[in-house]
Structure formats: structure tokens, C-alpha cells
Protein backbone atom coordinates (compact mmCIF):
# COMPACT_ATOMS: atom_id res chain seq x y z
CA UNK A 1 100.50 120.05 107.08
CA UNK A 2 102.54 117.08 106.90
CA UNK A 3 100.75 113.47 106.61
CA UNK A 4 100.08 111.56 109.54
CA UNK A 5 102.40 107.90 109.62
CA UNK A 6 100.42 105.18 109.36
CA UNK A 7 100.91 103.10 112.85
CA UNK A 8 101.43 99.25 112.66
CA UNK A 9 97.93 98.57 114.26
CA UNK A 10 96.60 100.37 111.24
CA UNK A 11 98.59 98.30 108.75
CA UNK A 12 97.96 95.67 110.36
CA UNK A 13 94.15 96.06 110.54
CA UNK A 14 94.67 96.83 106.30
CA UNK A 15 96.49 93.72 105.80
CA UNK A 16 93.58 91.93 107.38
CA UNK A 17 91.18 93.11 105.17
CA UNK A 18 93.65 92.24 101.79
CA UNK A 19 93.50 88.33 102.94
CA UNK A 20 89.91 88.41 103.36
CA UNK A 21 89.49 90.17 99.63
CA UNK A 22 91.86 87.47 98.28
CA UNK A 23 90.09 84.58 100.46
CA UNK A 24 87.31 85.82 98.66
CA UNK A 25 89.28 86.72 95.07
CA UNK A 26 86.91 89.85 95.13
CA UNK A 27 88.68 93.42 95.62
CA UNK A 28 85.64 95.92 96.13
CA UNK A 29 86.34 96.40 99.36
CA UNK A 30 89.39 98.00 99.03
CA UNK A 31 90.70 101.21 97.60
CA UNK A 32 92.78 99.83 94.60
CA UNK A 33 94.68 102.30 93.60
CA UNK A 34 96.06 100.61 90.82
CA UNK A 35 97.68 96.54 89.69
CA UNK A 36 101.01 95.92 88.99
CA UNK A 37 102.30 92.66 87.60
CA UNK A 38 103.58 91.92 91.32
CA UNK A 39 102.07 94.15 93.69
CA UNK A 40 99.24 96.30 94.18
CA UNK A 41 98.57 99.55 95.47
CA UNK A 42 95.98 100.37 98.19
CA UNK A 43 94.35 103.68 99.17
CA UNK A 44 94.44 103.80 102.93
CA UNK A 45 92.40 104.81 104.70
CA UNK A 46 89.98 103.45 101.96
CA UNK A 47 87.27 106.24 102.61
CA UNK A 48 89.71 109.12 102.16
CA UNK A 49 92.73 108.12 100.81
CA UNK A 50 96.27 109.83 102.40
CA UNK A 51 98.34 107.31 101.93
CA UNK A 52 98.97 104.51 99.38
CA UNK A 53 100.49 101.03 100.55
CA UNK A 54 101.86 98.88 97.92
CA UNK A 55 101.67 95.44 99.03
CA UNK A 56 104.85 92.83 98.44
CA UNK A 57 104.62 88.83 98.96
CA UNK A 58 105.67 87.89 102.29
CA UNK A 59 109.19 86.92 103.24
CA UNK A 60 111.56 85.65 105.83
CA UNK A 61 111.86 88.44 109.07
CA UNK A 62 115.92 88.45 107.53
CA UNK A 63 114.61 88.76 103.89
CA UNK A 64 112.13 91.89 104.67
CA UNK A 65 115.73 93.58 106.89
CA UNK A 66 117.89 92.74 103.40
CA UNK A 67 115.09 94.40 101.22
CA UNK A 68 114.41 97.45 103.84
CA UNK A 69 117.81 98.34 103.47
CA UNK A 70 118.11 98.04 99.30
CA UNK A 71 115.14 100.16 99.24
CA UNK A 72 116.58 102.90 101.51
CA UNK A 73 119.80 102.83 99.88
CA UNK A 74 117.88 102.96 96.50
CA UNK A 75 116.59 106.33 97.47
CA UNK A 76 119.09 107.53 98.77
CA UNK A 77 121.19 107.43 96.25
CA UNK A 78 118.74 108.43 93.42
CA UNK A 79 118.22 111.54 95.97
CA UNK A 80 122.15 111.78 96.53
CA UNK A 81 122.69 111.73 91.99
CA UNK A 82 120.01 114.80 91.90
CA UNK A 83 117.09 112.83 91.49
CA UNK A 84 113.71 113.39 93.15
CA UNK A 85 112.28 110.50 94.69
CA UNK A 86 108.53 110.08 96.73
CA UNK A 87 108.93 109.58 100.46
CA UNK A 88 108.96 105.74 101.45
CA UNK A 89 108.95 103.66 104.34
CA UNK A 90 109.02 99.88 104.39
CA UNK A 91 106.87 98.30 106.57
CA UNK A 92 105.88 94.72 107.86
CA UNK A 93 102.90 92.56 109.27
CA UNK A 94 103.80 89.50 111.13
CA UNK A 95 102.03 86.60 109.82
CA UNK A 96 103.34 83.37 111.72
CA UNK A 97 107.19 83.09 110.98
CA UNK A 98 107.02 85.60 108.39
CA UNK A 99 106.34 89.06 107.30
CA UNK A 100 104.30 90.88 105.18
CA UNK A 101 105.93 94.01 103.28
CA UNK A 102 104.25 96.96 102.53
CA UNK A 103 105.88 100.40 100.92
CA UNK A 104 104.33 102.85 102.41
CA UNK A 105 104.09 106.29 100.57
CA UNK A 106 101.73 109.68 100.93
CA UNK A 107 99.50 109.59 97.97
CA UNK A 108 99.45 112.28 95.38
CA UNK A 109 97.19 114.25 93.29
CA UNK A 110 96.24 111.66 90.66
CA UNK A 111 96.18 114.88 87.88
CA UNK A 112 99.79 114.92 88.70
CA UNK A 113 100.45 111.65 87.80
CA UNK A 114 102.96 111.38 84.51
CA UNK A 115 99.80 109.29 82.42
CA UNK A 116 97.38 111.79 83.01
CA UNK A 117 99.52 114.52 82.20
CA UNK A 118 99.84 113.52 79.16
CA UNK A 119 96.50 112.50 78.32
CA UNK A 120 95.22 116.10 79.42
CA UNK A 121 98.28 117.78 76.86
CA UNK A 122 98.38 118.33 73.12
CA UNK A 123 101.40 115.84 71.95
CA UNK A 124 104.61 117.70 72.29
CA UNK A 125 107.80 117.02 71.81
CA UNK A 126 108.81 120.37 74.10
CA UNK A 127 106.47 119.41 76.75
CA UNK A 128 108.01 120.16 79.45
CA UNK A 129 107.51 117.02 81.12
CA UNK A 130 108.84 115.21 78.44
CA UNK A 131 112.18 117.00 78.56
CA UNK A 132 112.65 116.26 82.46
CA UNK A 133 111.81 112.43 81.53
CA UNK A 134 114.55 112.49 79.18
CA UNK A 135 117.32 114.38 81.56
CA UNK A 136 116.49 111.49 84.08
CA UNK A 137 118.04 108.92 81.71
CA UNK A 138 121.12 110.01 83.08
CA UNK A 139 120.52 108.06 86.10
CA UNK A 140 121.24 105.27 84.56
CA UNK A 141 124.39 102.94 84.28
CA UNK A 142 125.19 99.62 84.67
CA UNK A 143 125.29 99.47 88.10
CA UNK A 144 121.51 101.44 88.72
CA UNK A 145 118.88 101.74 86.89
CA UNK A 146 114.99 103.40 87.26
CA UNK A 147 111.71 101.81 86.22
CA UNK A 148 111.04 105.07 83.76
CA UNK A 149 107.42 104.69 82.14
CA UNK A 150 105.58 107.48 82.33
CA UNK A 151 103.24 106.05 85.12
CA UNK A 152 106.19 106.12 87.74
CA UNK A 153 106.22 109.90 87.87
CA UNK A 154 104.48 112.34 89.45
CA UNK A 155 104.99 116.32 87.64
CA UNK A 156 104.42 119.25 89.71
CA UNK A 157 105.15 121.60 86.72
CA UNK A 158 108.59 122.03 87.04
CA UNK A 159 110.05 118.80 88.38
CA UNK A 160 109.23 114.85 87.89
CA UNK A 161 109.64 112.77 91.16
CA UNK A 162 109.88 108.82 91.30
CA UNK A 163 106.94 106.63 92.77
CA UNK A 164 108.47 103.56 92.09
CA UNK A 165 111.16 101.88 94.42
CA UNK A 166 109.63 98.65 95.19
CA UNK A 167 112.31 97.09 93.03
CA UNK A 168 115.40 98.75 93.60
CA UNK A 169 117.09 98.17 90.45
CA UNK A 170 121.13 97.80 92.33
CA UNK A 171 123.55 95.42 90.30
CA UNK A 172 126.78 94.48 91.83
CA UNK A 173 130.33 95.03 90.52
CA UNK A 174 129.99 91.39 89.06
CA UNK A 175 126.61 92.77 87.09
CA UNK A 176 124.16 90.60 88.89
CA UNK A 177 120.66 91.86 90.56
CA UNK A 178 120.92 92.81 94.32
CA UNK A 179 117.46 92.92 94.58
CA UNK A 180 116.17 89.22 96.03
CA UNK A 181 112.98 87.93 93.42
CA UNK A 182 112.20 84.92 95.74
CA UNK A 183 109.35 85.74 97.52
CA UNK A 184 107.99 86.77 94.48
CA UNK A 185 108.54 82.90 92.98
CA UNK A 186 105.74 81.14 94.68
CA UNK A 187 102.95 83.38 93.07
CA UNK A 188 103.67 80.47 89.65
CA UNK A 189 104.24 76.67 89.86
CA UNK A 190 107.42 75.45 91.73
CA UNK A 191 108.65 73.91 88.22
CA UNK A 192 108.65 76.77 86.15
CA UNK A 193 110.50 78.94 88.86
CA UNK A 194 113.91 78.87 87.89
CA UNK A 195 112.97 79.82 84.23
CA UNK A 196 110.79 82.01 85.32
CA UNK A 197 113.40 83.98 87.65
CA UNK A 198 115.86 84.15 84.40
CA UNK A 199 113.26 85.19 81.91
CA UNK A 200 112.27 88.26 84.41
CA UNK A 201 116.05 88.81 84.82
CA UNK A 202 116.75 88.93 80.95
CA UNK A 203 113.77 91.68 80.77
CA UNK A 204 115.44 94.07 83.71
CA UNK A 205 119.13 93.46 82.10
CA UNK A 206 118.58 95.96 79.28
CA UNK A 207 117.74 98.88 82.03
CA UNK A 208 121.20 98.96 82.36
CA UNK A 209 121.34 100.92 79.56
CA UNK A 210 119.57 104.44 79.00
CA UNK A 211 118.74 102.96 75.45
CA UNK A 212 116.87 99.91 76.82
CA UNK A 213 115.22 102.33 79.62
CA UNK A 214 113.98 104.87 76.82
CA UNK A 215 112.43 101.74 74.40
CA UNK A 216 110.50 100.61 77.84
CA UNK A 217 109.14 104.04 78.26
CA UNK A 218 107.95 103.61 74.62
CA UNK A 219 106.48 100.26 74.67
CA UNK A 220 104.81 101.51 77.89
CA UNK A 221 102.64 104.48 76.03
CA UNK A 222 101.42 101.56 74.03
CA UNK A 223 100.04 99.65 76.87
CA UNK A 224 98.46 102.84 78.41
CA UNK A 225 96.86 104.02 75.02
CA UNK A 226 99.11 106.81 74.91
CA UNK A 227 99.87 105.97 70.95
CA UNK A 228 99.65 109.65 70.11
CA UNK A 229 102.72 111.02 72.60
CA UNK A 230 104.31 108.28 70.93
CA UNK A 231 106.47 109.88 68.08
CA UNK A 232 107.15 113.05 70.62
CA UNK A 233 108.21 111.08 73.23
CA UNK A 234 110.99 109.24 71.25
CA UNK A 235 112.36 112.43 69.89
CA UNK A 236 112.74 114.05 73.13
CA UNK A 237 114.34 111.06 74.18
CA UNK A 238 116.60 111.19 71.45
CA UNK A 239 117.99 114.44 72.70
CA UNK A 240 120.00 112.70 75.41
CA UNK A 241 120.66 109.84 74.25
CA UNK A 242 124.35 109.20 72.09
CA UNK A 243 123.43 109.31 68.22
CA UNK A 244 124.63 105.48 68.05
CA UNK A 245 121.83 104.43 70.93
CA UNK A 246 118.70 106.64 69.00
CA UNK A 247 115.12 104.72 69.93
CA UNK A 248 112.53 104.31 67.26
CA UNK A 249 109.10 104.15 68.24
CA UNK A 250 109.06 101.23 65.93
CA UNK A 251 111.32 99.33 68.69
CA UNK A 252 109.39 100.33 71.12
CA UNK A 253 106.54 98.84 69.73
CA UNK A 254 108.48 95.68 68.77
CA UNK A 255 109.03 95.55 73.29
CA UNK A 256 105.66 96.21 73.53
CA UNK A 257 104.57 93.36 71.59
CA UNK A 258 106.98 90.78 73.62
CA UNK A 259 104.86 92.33 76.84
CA UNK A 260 101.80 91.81 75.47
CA UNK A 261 102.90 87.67 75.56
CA UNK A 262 104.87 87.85 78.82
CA UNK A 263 102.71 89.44 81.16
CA UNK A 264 99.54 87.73 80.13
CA UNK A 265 101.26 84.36 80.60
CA UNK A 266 102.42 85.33 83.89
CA UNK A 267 99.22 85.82 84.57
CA UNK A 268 97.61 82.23 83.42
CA UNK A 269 100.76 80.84 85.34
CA UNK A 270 99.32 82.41 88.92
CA UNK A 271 95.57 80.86 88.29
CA UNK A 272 97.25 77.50 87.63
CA UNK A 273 98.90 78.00 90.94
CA UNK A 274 96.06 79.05 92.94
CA UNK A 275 94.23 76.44 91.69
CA UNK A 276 96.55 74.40 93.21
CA UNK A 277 97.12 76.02 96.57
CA UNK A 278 93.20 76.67 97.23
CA UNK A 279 91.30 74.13 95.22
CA UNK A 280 93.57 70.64 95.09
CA UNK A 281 95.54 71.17 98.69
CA UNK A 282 92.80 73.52 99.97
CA UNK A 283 95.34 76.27 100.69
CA UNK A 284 95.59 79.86 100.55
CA UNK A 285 97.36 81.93 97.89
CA UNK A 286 98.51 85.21 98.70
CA UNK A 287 98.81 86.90 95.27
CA UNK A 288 96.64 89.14 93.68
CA UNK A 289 96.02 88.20 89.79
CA UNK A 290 95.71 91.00 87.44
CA UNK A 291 93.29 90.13 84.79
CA UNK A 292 93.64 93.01 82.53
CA UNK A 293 96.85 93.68 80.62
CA UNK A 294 97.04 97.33 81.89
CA UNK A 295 97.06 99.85 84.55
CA UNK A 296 93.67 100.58 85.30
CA UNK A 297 92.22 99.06 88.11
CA UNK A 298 91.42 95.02 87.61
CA UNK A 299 89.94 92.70 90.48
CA UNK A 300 91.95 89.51 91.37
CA UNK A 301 89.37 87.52 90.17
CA UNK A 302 91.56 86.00 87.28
């Protein structure tokens, strides 16, 4: 039987219940599903999960309409290159003159998550799994790319499908990032935007590439304390990739390294800001702060 939509009221009613967690930086009231660097994903409804909504910054009623339509047009043409890709629909919460943006998707079997499938297999170069990761390299070019780690898939045996969308990775013909980062700015101080903004857009450049795609699926078994699937992973990779663009798990290690100082600082950059929004102009700051460098489940307690 098909999942029941979520209606507005009811995101509405969720969104409620994220500002109060963040008014009180304390997240055990809601179903974390899991923290990203950016967003965070939310079990609804909390006592029996059908659904998970992955919560983006607010933005301008015209910004949410611009980012609606990558998204769709994201999937779609992932779907429309052979690609399977989770259903998602982007919603909104008014807030004043703004909008909050939620991607809304029917949550899966967390055993069929790409992470745990690994961790529950014997390291394999032929695992299946492995060899439909590689094949899916192919999607990428210089004009669209896929966030690839291993955590972005679910496997049903036979097939991997894409979870994340959130940032449709879209360049234009003159190579630069359709997908707007600015209401994703104010989470760090206003001085160390513009750096910031070019620093993220140096990371996502080498996803234009199914080289630089492969070395972040590498680095990423790192960070999830998949070491072991490691030297397996890269081979399999290998097998699609053009002899002159061969990974080593070496250089994937090397990216995974660089993460390990990036992220973190991100992170130390969004408690100086809320300091500043909540304690010196008594604000609010709308950002969850992951303070674990990680997938599991951390509190925005920072």
C-alpha cells in the first residue's frame, strides 16, 4: 500500500517542534534520523516513522520556487539517464516573509541502506552492490554530477536507488553551480561568507569528474569506519573508470584527511555564530550543529 502524503498542517505542526528543539539546542524530542553537514533528517511521524523530512535553511518564497524546480529537474533527469532515484517532494512552511524547505521522502528499510550493507557483508570486490555503485559513475559529466558515498543509496538486491537530491548537483554550459548556496550562508559569520561559499564550491568542482566522485566515495568509508571495504571498493571502481583516471585508496584517504579539517571547522564556525545571534543580539539561529564528525546521530548541542 502506497504511503500516505504528509499534509502541510502536519509539516507544519513538525516544523514547530524543530524550532522549539533548537530554541532549546536539545534534539530528543525528535526522530533524528541522521546529521548532515547542512541539513538533517527527521523521522515523521516520530513514533512510527513513514516518512523522513530533511530539513533546509529557510529562503525567499522565489528562492524555495527556483530550488523546487532544480530538484525536480534533478530527478528527472537522473530517472530520464537510467538512474533510480527515491521519490521526493519539496515542501515549505511559511515563517513570516519566508519559507521553510523540507524534502520530503518515504523512509526505507534502514538494512537496506548502502552503509549497513556493507557492514553486514564479507569485503568483496564482486559484491554485487559494489558493482552497481561503480556502473552509476556513468552519470557523471561535467554538466551533472551525484553525491555517491555509500550512505546515499538504498540496495534492494538487485538495484541501488539515490536518497540524496537536496543538492542537485546542475552546472551550466559556462561550468558554474545552478544550485543557489545562500540560504545556507548565514548558518557562519557574515565575514567569512564569501570564502566560505568558494571553499564549498572548490570541494563540489571535482564531482564533475567520475574520478573525483569515486575518491569521495573512498574518503567516505573512512569517515563511516568502513576501512575494511576499502581496498574492494577502489578496485571495483577501477573497473569503470579510464586506466589514466584509476583511484587509490591512498587518495582517498589523502580527501578524507582534508574532511576531517573542513567539516569540523565548519562546525566551530556555526557556534561562533549562534553565539552571536542568541547570546550577544538575543536572537534565534536556525541551524542545527553537528557535533560529531560522522553520520550517526549527534544532538545540536555543539
Amino acid at each position: 500500500m502506497p504511503t500516505k502524503p504528509i499534509t502541510a498542517d502536519e509539516l507544519a505542526r513538525l516544523e514547530a517542534e524543530v524550532t522549539a528543539a533548537l530554541r532549546r539546542k536539545d534534539s530528543s524530542d525528535l526522530a533524528v534520523i541522521g546529521f548532515g553537514e547542512v541539513s538533517v533528517g527527521l523521522g515523521y511521524p516520530a513514533d512510527d516513522p513513514t516518512h523522513v523530512c530533511k530539513r533546509s535553511p529557510s529562503m525567499t518564497p522565489d528562492q524555495h520556487v527556483q530550488y523546487r524546480d532544480l530538484v525536480d529537474r534533478y530527478v528527472a533527469e537522473l530517472r530520464a539517464a537510467g538512474l533510480s532515484v527515491v521519490d521526493t517532494e519539496v515542501m515549505a512552511v511559511p515563517r513570516n516573509d519566508k519559507v521553510v524547505v523540507y524534502l520530503v521522502q518515504p523512509l526505507l528499510s534502514e538494512d537496506s541502506l548502502g552503509d549497513r550493507v556493507l557492514v553486514e557483508a564479507r569485503p568483496d570486490a564482486e559484491h554485487p552492490f559494489l558493482a552497481a555503485l561503480a556502473e552509476t559513475l556513468a552519470h557523471v559529466s561535467s554538466s551533472r554530477s551525484i553525491d555517491a558515498q555509500v550512505t546515499n543509496w538504498a540496495w534492494d538486491g538487485e538495484r541501488p536507488t539515490l536518497l540524496d537530491v537536496g543538492t542537485p548537483f546542475l552546472w551550466d554550459g559556462a561550468g558554474r553551480l545552478q544550485f543557489d548556496m545562500t540560504p545556507y550562508l548565514p548558518m557562519i559569520p557574515a565575514p567569512l561568507r564569501r570564502a566560505a561559499r568558494k571553499d564549498l564550491i572548490k570541494v563540489v568542482e571535482r564531482w564533475r569528474r567520475p574520478r573525483g566522485v569515486a575518491l569521495d566515495v573512498v574518503a567516505n568509508l573512512y569517515r563511516e569506519g568502513l576501512e575494511q571495504w576499502v581496498p574492494p571498493t577502489v578496485a571495483a571502481l577501477n573497473t569503470t573508470l579510464d586506466a589514466a583516471d584509476a583511484i587509490s585508496a591512498e587518495e582517498g584517504r589523502l580527501i578524507y584527511a582534508e574532511d576531517l579539517k573542513t567539516w569540523p571547522r565548519l562546525a566551530r564556525l556555526k557556534r561562533v555564530e549562534r553565539s552571536w545571534r542568541t547570546v550577544v543580539r538575543r536572537g534565534h539561529y536556525d541551524f542545527f550543529i553537528q557535533s560529531t564528525f560522522g553520520s550517526s546521530p549527534a544532538g545540536p548541542t555543539g
